[in-house]
C-alpha atoms as a PDB file:
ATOM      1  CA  UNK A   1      98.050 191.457  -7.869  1.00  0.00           C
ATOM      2  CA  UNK A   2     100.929 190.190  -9.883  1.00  0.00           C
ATOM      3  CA  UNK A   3     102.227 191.450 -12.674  1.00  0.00           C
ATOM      4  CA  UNK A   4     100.684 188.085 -14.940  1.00  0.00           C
ATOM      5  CA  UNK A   5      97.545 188.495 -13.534  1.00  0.00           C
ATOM      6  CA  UNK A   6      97.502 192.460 -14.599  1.00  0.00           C
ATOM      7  CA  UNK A   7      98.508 191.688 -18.152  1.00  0.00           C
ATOM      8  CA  UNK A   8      95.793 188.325 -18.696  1.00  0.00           C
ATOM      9  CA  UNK A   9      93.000 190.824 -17.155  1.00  0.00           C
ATOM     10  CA  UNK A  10      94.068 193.814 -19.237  1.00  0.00           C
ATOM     11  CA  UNK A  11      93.612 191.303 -22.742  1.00  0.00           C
ATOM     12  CA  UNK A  12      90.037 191.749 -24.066  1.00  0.00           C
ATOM     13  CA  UNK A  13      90.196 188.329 -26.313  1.00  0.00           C
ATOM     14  CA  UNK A  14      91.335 186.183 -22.700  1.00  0.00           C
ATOM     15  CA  UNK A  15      87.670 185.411 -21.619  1.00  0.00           C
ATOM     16  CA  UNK A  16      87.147 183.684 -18.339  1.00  0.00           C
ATOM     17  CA  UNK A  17      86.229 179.893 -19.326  1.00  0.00           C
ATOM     18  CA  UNK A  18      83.436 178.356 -16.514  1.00  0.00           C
ATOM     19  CA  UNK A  19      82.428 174.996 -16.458  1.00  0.00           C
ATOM     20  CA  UNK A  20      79.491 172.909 -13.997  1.00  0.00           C
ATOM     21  CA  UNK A  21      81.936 170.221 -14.323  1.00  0.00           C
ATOM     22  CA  UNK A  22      85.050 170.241 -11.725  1.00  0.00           C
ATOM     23  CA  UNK A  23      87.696 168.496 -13.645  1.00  0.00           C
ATOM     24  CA  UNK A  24      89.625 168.034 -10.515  1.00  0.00           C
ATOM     25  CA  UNK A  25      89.480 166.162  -7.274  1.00  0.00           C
ATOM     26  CA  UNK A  26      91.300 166.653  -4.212  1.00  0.00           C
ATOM     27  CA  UNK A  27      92.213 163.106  -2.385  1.00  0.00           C
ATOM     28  CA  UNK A  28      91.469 163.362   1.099  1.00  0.00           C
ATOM     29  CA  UNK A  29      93.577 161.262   2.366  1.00  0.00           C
ATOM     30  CA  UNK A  30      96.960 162.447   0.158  1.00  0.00           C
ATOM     31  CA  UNK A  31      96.135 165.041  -1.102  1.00  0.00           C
ATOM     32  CA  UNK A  32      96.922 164.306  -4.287  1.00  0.00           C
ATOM     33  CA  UNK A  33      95.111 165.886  -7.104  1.00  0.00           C
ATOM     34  CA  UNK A  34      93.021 163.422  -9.386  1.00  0.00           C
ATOM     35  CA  UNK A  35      91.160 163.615 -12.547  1.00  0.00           C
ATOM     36  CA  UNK A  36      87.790 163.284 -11.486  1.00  0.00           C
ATOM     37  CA  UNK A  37      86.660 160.713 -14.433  1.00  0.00           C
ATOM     38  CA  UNK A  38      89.494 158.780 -13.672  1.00  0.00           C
ATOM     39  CA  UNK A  39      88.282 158.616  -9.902  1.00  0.00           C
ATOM     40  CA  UNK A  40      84.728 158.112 -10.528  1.00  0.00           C
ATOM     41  CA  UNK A  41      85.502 154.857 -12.891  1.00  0.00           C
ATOM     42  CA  UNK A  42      87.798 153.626  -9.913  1.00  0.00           C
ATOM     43  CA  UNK A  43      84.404 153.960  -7.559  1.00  0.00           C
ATOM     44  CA  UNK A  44      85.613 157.265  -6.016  1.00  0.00           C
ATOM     45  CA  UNK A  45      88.141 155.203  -4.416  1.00  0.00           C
ATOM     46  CA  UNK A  46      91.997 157.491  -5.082  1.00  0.00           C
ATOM     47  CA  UNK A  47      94.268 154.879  -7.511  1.00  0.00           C
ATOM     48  CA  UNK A  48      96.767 156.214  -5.514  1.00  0.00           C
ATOM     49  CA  UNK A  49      96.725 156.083  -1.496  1.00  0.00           C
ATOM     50  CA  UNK A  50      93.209 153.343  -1.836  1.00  0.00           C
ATOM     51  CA  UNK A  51      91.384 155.731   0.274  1.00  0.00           C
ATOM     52  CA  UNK A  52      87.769 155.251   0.220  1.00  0.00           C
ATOM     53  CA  UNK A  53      85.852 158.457  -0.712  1.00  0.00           C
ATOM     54  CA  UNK A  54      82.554 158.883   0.419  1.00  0.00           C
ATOM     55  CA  UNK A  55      79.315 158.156  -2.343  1.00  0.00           C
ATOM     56  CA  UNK A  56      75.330 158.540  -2.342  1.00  0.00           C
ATOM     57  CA  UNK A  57      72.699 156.289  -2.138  1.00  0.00           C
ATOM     58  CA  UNK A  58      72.086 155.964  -5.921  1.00  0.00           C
ATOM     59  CA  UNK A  59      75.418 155.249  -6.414  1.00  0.00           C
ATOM     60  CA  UNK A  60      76.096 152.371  -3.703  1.00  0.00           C
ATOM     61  CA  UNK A  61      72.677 150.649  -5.137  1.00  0.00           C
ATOM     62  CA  UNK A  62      74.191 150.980  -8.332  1.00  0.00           C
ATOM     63  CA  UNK A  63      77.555 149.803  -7.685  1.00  0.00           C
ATOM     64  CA  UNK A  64      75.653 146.445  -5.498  1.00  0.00           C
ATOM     65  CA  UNK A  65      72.555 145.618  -7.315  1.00  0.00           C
ATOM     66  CA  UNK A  66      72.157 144.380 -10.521  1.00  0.00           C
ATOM     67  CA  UNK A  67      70.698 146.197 -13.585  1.00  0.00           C
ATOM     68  CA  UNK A  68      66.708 146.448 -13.363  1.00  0.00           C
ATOM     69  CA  UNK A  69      66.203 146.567  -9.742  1.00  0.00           C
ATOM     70  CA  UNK A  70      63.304 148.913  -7.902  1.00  0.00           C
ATOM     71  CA  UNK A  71      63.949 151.528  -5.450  1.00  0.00           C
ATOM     72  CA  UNK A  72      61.255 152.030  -3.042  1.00  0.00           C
ATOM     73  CA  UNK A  73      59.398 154.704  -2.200  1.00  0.00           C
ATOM     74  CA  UNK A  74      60.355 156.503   0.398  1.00  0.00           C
ATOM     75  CA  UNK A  75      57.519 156.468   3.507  1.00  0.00           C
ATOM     76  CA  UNK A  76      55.483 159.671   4.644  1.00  0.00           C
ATOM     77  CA  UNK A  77      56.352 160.097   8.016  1.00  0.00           C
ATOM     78  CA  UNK A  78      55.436 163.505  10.276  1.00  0.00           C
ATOM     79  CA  UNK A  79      57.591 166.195   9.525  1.00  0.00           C
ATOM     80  CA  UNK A  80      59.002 168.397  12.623  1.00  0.00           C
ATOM     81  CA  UNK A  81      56.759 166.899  15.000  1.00  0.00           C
ATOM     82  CA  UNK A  82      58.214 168.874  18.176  1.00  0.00           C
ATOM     83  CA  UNK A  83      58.187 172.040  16.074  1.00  0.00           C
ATOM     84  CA  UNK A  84      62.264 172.420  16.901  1.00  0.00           C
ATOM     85  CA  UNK A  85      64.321 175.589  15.961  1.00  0.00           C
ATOM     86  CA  UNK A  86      67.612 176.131  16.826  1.00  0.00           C
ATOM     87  CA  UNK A  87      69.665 178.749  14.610  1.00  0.00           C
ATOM     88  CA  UNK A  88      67.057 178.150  11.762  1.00  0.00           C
ATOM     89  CA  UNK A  89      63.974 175.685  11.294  1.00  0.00           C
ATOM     90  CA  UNK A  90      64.039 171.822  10.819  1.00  0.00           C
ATOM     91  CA  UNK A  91      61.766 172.603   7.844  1.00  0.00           C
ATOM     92  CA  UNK A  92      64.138 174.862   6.287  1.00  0.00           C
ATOM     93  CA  UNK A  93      66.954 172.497   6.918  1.00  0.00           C
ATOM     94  CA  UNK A  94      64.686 169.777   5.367  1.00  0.00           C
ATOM     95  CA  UNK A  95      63.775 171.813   2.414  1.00  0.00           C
ATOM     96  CA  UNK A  96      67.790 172.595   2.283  1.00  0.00           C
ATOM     97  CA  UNK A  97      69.141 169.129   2.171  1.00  0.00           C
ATOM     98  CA  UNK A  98      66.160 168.440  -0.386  1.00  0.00           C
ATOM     99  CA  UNK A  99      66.990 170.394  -2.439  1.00  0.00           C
ATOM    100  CA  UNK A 100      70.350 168.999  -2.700  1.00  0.00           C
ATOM    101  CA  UNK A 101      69.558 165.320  -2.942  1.00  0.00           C
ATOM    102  CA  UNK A 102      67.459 163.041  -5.047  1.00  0.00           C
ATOM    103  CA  UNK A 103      66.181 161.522  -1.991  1.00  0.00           C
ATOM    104  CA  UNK A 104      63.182 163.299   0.546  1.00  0.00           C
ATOM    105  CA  UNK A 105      65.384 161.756   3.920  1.00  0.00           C
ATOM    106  CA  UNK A 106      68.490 159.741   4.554  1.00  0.00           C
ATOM    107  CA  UNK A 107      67.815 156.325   3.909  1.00  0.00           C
ATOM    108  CA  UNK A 108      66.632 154.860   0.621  1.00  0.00           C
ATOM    109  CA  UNK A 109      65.866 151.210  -0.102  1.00  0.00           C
ATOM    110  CA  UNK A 110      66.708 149.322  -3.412  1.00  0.00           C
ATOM    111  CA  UNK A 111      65.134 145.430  -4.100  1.00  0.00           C
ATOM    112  CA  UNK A 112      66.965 143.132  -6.858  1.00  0.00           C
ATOM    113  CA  UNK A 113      69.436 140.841  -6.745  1.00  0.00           C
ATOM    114  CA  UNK A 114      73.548 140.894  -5.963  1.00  0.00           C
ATOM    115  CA  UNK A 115      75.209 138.452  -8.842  1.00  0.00           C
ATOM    116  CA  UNK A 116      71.492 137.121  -9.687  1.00  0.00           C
ATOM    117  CA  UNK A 117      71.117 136.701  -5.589  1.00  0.00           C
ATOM    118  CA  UNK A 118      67.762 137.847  -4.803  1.00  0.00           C
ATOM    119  CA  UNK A 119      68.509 140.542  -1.832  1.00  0.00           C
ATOM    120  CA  UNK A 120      66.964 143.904  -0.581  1.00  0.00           C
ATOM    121  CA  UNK A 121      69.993 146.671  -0.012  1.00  0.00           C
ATOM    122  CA  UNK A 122      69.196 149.896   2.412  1.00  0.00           C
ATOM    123  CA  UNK A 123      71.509 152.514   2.027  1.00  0.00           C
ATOM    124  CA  UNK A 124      72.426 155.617   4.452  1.00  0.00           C
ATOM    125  CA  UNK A 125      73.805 158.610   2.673  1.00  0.00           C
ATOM    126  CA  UNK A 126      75.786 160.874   5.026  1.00  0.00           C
ATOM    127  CA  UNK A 127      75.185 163.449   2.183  1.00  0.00           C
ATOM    128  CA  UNK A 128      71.559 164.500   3.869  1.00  0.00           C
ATOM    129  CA  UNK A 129      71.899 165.575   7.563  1.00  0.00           C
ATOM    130  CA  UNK A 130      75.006 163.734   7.843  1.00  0.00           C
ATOM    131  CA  UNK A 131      72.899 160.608   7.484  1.00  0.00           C
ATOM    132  CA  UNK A 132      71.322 161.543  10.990  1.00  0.00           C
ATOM    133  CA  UNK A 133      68.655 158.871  11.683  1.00  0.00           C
ATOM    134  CA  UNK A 134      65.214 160.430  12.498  1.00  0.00           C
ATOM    135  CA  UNK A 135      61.701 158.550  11.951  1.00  0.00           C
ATOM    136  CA  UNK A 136      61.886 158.655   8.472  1.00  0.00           C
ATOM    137  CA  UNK A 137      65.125 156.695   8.522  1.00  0.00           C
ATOM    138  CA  UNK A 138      63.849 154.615  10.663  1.00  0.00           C
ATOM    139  CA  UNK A 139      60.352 153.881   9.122  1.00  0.00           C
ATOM    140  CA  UNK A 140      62.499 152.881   5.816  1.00  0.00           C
ATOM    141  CA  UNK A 141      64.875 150.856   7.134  1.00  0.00           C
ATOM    142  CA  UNK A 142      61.910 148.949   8.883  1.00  0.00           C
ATOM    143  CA  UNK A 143      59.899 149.235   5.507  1.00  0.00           C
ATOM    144  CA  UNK A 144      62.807 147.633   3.769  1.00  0.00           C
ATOM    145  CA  UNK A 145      62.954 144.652   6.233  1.00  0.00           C
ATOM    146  CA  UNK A 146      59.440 144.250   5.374  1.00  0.00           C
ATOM    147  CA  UNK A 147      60.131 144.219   1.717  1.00  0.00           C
ATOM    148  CA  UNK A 148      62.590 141.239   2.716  1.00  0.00           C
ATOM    149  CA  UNK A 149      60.482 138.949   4.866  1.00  0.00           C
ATOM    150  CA  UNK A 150      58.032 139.265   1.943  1.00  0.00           C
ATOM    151  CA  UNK A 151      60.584 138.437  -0.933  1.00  0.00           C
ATOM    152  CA  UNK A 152      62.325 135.809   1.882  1.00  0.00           C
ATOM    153  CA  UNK A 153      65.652 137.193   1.418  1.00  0.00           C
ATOM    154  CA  UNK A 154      68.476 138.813   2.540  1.00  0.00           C
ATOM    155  CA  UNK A 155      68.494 142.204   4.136  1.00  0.00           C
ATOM    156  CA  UNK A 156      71.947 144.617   3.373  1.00  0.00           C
ATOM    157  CA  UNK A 157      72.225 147.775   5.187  1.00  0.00           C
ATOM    158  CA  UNK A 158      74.543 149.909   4.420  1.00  0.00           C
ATOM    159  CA  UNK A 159      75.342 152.220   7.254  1.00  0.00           C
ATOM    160  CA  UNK A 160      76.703 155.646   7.488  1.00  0.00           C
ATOM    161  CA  UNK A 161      76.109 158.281   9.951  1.00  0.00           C
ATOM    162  CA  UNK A 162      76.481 160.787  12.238  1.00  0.00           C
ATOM    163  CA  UNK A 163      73.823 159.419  14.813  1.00  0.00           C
ATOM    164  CA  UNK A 164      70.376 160.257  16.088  1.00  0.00           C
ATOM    165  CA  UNK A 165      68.870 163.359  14.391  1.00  0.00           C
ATOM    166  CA  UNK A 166      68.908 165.680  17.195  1.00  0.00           C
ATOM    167  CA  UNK A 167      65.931 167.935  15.729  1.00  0.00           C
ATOM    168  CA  UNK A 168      63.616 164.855  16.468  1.00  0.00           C
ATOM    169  CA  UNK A 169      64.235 164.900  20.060  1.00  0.00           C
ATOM    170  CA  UNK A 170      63.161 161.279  21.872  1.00  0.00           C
ATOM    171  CA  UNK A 171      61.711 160.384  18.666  1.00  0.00           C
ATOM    172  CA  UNK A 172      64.753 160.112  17.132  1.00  0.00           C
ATOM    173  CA  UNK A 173      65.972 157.892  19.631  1.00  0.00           C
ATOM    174  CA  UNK A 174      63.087 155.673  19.243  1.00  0.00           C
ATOM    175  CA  UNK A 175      64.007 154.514  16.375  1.00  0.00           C
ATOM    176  CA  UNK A 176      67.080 152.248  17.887  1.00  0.00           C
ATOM    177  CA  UNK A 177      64.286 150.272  19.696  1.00  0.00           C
ATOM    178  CA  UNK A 178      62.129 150.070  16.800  1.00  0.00           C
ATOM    179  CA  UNK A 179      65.254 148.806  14.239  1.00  0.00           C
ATOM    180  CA  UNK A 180      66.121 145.721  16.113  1.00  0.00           C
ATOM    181  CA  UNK A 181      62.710 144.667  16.641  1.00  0.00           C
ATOM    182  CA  UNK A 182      63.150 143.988  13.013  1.00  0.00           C
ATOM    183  CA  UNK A 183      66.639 142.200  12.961  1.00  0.00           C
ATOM    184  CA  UNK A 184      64.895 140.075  15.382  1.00  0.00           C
ATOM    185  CA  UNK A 185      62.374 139.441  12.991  1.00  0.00           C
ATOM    186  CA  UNK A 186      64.889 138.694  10.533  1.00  0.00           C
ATOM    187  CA  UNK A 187      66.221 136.357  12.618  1.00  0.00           C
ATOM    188  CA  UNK A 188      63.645 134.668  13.615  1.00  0.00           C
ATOM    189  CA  UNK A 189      62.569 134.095  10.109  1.00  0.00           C
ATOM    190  CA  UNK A 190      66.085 132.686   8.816  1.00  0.00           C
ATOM    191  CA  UNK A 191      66.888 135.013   6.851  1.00  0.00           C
ATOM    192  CA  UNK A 192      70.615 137.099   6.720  1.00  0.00           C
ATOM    193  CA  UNK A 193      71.092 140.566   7.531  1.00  0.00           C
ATOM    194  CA  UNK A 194      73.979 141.763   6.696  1.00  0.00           C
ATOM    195  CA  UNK A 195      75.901 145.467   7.643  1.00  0.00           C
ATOM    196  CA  UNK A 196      78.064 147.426   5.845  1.00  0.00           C
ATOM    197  CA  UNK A 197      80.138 149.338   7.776  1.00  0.00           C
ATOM    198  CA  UNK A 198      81.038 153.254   5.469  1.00  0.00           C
ATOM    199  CA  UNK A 199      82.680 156.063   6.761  1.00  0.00           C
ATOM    200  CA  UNK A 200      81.579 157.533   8.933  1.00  0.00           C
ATOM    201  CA  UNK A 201      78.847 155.303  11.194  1.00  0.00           C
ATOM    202  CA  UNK A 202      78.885 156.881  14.831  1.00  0.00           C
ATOM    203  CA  UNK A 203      76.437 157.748  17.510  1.00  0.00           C
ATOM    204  CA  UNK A 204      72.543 156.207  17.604  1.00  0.00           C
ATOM    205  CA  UNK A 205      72.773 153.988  14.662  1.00  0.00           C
ATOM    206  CA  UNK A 206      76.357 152.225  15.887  1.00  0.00           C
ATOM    207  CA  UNK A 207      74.459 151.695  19.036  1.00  0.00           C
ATOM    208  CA  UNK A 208      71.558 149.923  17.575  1.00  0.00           C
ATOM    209  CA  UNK A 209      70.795 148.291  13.507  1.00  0.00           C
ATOM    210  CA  UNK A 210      74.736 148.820  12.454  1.00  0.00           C
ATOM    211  CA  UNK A 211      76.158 146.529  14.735  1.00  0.00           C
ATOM    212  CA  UNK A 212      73.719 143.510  14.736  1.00  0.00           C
ATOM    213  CA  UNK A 213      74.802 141.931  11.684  1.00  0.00           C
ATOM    214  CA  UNK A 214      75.120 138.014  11.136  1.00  0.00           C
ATOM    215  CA  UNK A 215      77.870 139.415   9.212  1.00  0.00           C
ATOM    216  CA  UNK A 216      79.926 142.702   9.710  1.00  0.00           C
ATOM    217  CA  UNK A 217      81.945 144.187   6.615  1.00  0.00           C
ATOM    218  CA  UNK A 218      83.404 147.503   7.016  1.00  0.00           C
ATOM    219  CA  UNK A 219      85.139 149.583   3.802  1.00  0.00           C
ATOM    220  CA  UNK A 220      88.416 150.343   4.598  1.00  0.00           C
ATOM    221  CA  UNK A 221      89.892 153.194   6.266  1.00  0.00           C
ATOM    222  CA  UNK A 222      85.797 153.816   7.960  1.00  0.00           C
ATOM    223  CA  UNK A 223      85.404 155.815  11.345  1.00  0.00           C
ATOM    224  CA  UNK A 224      83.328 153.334  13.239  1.00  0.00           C
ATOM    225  CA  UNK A 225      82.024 154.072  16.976  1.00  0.00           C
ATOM    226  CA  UNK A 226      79.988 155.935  19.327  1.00  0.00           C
ATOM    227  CA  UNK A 227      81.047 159.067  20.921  1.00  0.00           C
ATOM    228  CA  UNK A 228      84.236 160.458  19.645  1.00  0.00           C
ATOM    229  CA  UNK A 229      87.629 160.237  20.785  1.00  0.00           C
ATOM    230  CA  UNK A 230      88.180 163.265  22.512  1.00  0.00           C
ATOM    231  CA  UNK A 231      85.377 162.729  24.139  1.00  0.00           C
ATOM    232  CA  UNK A 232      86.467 158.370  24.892  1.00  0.00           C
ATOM    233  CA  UNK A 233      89.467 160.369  26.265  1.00  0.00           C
ATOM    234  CA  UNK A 234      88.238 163.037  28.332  1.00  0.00           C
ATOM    235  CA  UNK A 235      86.027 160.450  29.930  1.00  0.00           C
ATOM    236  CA  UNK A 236      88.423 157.857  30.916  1.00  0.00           C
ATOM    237  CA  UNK A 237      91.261 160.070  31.047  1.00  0.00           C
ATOM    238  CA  UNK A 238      93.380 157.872  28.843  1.00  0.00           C
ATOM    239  CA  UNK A 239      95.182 158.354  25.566  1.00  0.00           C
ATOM    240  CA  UNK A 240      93.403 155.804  22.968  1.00  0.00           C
ATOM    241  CA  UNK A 241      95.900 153.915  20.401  1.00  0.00           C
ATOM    242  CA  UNK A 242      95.886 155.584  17.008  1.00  0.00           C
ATOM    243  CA  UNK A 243      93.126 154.944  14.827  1.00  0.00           C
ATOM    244  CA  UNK A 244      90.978 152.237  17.243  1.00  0.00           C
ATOM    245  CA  UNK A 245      88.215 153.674  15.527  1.00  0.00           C
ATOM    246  CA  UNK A 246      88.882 152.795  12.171  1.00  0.00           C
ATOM    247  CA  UNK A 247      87.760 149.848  10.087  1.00  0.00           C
ATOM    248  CA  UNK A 248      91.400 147.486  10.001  1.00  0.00           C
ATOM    249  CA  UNK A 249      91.628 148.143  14.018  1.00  0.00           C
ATOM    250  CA  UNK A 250      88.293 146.401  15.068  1.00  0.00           C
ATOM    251  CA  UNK A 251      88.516 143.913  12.457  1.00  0.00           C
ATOM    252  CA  UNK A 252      91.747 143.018  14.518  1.00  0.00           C
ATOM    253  CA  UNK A 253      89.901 143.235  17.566  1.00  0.00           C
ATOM    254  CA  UNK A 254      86.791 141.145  16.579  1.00  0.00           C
ATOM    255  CA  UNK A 255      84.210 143.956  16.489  1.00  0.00           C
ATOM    256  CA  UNK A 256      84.351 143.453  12.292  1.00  0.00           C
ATOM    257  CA  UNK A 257      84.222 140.276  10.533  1.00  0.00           C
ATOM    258  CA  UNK A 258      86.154 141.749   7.574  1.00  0.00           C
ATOM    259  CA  UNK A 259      87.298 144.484   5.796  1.00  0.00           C
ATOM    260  CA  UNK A 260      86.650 144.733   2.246  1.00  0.00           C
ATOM    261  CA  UNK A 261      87.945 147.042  -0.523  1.00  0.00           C
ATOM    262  CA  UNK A 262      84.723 148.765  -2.719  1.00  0.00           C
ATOM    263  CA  UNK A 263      85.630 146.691  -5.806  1.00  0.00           C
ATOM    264  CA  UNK A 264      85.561 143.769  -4.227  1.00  0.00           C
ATOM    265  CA  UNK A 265      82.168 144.312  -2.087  1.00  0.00           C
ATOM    266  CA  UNK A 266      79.491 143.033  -4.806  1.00  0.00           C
ATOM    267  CA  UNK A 267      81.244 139.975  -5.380  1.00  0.00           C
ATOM    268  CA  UNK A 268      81.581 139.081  -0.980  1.00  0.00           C
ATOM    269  CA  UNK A 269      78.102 139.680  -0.490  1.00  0.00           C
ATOM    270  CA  UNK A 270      77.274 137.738  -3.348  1.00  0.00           C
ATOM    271  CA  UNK A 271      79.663 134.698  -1.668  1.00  0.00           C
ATOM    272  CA  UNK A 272      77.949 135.684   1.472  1.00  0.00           C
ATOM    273  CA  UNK A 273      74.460 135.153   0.296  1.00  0.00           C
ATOM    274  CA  UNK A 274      74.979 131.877  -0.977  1.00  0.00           C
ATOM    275  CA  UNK A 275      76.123 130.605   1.628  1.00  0.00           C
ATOM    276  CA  UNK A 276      73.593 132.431   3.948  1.00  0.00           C
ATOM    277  CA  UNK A 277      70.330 132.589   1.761  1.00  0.00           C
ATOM    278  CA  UNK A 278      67.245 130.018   1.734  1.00  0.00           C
ATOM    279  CA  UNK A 279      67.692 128.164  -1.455  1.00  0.00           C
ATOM    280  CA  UNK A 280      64.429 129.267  -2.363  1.00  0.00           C
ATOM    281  CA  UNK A 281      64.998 132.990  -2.242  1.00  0.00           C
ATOM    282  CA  UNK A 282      68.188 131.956  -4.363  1.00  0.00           C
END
């Protein structure tokens, strides 16, 4: 203990100030120290490196929909259905990331309209479970396809992940099957889906709904793959370039149609739309 710190403790009219707010924000990608207002009005992107900080599901729909649009509700689905324990229970850990979301799973759904284009968004918050995709991700993703057919309109999913929800066993995995049975239906009816690639989207759901976009957008700077790159490496027993998993390195490579900065999102997918959308869902 320093000698500063021994004096300020000793002084009985220095009290200890505590706040819920943090006033500060650490940039992950420079480091750099920001006011946190002044990075949550620049979309928790850092005014000073452009590095693309990770948000929730209320605040993506917010940030892409216009004002008065409906989330849905979220669909019942069977809770721990292979009763699976490892260190602690999948209820507990359910009840745990509950308690620190808004949302009961991963996935939520918002319906409205992008720039007065009439669109249904589906959102994947890496905040619960790492954005893991078990049946209740997949039973709202499907349920907000639905919600498009009906409104015939486009369908926006916004991806991030860590993959298949390992507590969910097979069933987990089932849910890659049961996803593009419903871009097919999307498809089939003319209508656009659309992905948006955030950081990170890895594992299950690269491997299935994330990459079968009539369009592909990724934020900049996003982790984007399947297995990791030690693993890529220890497999093939090659040294990968730097950063082939990132967002700017597919889009040069043609897995990514573009890469778009946050601010500039709402107003591409409202271009996007119009070119893509029935007239009458317009």
């Amino acid at each position: 203990m320093n000698w500063f710190t021994r004096v300020r403790n000793s002084l009985p009219f220095v009290a200890k100030r505590s706040t819920e707010e943090t006033l500060w924000v650490k940039c992950p990608g420079c480091s750099e120290m920001l006011f946190t207002k002044e990075y949550e009005d620049n979309l928790k992107v850092c005014p000073r490196c452009g590095h693309h900080g990770r948000i929730g599901a209320d605040e993506r729909l917010r940030q892409l929909l216009d004002e008065g649009y409906e989330v849905l509700e979220q669909p019942e689905v069977a809770e721990d259905p292979l009763k699976f324990r490892d260190s602690k229970k999948y209820t507990d850990r359910l009840k745990q990331a509950r308690a620190k979301n808004p949302h009961r799973d991963a996935f939520t759904v918002g319906s409205g309209a992008i720039e007065g284009q009439t669109a249904v968004v589906g959102v994947q918050d890496f905040g619960f479970m790492g954005g893991s995709m078990g049946m209740a991700v997949g039973t709202a993703f499907c349920q907000g396809a639905e919600r498009a057919l009906t409104r015939k309109c486009a369908y926006i999913v916004v991806t991030a992940a860590g993959g298949a929800r390992m507590q969910e066993g097979i069933l987990s995995l089932m849910q890659m099957p049961k996803a593009t049975v419903m871009t097919r239906r999307l498809k089939e009816a003319g209508l656009p889906y659309i992905v948006l690639l955030t950081d990170p989207t890895t594992g299950g759901v690269t491997a299935s709904y994330a990459m079968l976009g009539d369009v592909q957008i990724a934020e900049p700077g996003a982790l984007i793959g399947f297995a990791g790159q030690r693993v890529i490496q220890d497999t093939i027993r090659e040294k990968l370039p730097e950063g082939f998993q990132r967002a700017e390195y597919l889009h040069k490579h043609g897995m990514v149609d573009m890469v778009v900065k946050r601010h500039d999102l709402k107003g591409t997918l409202s271009s996007l739309l119009d070119y893509l959308q029935p007239k009458a869902a317009a």
